[in-house]
Protein backbone atom coordinates (compact mmCIF):
# COMPACT_ATOMS: atom_id res chain seq x y z
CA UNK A 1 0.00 0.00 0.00
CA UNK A 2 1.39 3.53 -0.74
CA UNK A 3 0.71 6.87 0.96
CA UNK A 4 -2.03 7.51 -1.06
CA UNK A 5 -4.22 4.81 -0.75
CA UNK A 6 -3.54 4.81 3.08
CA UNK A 7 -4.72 8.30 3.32
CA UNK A 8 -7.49 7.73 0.96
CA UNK A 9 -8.54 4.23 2.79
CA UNK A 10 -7.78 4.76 5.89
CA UNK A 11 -11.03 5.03 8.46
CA UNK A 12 -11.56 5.03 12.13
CA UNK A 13 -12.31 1.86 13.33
CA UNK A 14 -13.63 1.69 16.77
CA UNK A 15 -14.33 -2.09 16.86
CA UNK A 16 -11.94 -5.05 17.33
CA UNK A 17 -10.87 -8.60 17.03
CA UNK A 18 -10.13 -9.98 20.14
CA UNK A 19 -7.01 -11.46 19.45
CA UNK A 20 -3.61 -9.45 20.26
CA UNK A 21 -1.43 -7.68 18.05
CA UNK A 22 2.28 -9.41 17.20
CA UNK A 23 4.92 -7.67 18.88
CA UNK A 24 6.57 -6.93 15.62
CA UNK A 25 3.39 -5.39 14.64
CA UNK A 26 3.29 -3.07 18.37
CA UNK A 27 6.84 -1.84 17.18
CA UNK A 28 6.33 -0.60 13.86
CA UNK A 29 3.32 0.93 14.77
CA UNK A 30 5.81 2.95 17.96
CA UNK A 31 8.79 2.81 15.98
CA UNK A 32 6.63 5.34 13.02
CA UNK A 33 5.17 7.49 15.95
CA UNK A 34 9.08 8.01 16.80
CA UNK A 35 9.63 9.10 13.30
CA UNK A 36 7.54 11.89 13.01
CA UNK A 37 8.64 14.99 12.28
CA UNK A 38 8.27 17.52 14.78
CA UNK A 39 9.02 21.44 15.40
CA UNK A 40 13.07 22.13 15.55
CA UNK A 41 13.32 18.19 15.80
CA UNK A 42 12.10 18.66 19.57
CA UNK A 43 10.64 15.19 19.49
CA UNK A 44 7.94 16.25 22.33
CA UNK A 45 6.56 12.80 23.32
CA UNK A 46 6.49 9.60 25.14
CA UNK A 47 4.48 6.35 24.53
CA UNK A 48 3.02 4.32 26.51
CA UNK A 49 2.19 1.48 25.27
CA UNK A 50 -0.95 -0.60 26.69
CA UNK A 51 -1.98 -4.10 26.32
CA UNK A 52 -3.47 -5.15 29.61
CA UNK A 53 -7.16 -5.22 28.69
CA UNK A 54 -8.14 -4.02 32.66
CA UNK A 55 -6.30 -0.78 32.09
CA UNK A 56 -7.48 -0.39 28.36
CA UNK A 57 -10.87 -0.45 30.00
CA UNK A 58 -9.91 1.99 32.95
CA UNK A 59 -8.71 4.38 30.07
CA UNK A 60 -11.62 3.90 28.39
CA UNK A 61 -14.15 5.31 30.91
CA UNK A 62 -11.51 9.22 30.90
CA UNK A 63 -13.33 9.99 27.40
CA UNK A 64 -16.87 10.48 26.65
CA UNK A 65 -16.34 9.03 23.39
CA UNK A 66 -13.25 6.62 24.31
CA UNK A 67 -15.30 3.65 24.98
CA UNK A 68 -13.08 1.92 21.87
CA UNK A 69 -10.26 1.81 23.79
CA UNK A 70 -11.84 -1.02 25.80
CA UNK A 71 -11.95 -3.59 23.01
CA UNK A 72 -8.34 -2.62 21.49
CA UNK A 73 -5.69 -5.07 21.59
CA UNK A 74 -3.08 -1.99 22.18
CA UNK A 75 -3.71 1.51 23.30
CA UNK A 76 -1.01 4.04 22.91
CA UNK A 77 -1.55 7.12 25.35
CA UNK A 78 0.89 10.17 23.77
CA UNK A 79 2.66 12.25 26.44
CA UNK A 80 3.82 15.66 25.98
CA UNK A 81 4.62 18.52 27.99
CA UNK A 82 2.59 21.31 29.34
CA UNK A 83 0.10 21.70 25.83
CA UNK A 84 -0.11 24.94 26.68
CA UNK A 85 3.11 26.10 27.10
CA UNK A 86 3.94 25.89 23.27
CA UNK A 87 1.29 25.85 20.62
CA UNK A 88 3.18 23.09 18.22
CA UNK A 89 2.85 20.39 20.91
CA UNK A 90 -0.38 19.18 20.35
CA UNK A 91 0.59 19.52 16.42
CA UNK A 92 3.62 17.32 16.81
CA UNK A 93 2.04 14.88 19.25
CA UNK A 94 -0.83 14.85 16.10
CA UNK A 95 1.90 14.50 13.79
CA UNK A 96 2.97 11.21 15.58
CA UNK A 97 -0.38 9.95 15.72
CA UNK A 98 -0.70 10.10 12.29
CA UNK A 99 2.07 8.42 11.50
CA UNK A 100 1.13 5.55 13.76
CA UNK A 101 -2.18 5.31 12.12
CA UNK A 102 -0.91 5.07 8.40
CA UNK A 103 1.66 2.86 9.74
CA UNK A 104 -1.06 0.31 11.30
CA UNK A 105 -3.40 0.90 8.25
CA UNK A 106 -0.77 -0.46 6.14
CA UNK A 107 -0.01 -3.29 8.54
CA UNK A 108 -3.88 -4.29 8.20
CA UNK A 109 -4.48 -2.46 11.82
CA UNK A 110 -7.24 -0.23 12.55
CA UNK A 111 -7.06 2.46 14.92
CA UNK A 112 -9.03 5.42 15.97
CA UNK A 113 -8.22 8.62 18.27
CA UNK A 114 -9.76 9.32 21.80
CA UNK A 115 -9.98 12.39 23.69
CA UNK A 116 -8.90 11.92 27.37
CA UNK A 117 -10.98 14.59 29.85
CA UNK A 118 -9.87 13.29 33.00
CA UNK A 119 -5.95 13.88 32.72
CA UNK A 120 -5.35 13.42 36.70
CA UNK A 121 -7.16 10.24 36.68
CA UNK A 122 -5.09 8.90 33.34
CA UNK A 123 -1.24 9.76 35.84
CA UNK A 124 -3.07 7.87 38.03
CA UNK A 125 -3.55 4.92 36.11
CA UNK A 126 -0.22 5.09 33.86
CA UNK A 127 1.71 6.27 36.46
CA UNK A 128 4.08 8.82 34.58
CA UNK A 129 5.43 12.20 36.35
CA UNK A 130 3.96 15.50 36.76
CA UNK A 131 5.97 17.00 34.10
CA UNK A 132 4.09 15.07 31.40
CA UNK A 133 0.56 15.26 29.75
CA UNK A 134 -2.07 13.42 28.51
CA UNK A 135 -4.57 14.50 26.40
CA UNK A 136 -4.86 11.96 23.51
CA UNK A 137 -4.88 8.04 23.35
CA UNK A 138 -4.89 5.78 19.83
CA UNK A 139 -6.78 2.42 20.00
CA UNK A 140 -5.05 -0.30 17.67
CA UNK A 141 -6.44 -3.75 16.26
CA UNK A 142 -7.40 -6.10 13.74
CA UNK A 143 -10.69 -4.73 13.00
CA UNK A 144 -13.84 -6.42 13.12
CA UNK A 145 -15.79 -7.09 10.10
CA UNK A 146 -18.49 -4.83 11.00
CA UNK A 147 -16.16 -2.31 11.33
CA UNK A 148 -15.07 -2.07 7.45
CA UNK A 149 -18.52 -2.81 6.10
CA UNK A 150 -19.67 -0.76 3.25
CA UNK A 151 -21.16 2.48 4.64
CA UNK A 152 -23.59 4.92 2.94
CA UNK A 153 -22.12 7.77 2.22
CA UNK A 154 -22.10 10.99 4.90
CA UNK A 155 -25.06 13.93 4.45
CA UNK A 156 -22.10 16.48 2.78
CA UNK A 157 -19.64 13.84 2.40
CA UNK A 158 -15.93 15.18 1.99
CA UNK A 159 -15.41 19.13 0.69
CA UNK A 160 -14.52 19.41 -2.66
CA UNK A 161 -11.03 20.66 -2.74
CA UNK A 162 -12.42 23.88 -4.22
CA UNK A 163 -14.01 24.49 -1.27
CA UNK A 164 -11.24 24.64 1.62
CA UNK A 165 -8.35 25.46 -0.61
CA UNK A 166 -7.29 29.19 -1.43
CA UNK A 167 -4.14 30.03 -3.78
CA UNK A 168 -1.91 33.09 -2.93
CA UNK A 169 -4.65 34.64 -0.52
CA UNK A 170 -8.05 34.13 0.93
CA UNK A 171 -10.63 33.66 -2.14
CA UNK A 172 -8.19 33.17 -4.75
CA UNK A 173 -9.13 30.11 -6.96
């Protein structure tokens, strides 16, 4: 598969096979997330990498709409520091959790992103030091069937190009 056709394929997919992902498979996915570029090569982050099912549930329950995260086979939570001490951390931490998605697309692994609200609770449950955040958590498995069926298509569907795209300044077609 080639960039393309993983950004053009890819999908969130919030339902899972139960069985676990390969190790080999847990390290590409990381090893891509440690690849991404990121603002003066700061490299902002830390992984951690989940595959005990009781605290993929816990983690599951710090995000209204995290609930996926209970039926992964891995859950990566993405540390960074203070998100509001420097606007291009939460833009590098996305940049790495795009990379991890493609990367697991490719591999046949679907993934989707959840929002954690209760950030206190999460150090709680991961254990890592004040100095680091958590705002954002990636679910990763074989998806279920159900999960890739055909679906119609979206009231709106995707913008035209046209339509979020301006050339030299706002308005210019």
């Amino acid at each position: 598969m080639n960039v393309s056709e993983a950004i053009r394929t890819k999908r969130a997919v919030r339902q899972f096979l139960p069985e676990p992902l390969p190790d080999a498979v847990v390290r590409a996915i990381l090893d891509a997330g440690r690849r991404a570029q990121s603002s003066k090569n700061s490299q902002p982050w830390q992984f951690v990498a989940v595959r005990d099912r009781a605290t993929l549930a816990a983690l599951s329950e710090l995000g209204e709409w995290a609930g996926h995260l209970a039926g992964a086979a891995l859950g990566v939570a993405i540390l960074t520091p203070d998100p509001l001490a420097k606007f291009q951390t939460m833009f590098d931490a996305g940049q790495a959790a795009a990379y991890m998605q493609l990367a697991a697309w490719e591999l046949g692994v679907g993934s989707c992103l959840a929002s954690i609200y209760q950030p206190e609770a999460a150090r709680a449950l991961l254990g890592f030091p004040p100095e680091w955040h958590l705002r954002i958590c990636i679910s990763f498995g074989y998806p279920h069937p159900d999960a890739l069926a055909p679906r119609p298509p979206r009231p709106g569907g995707r913008k035209p190009l046209q339509d979020v795209v301006h050339f030299d300044r706002w308005g210019g077609r």
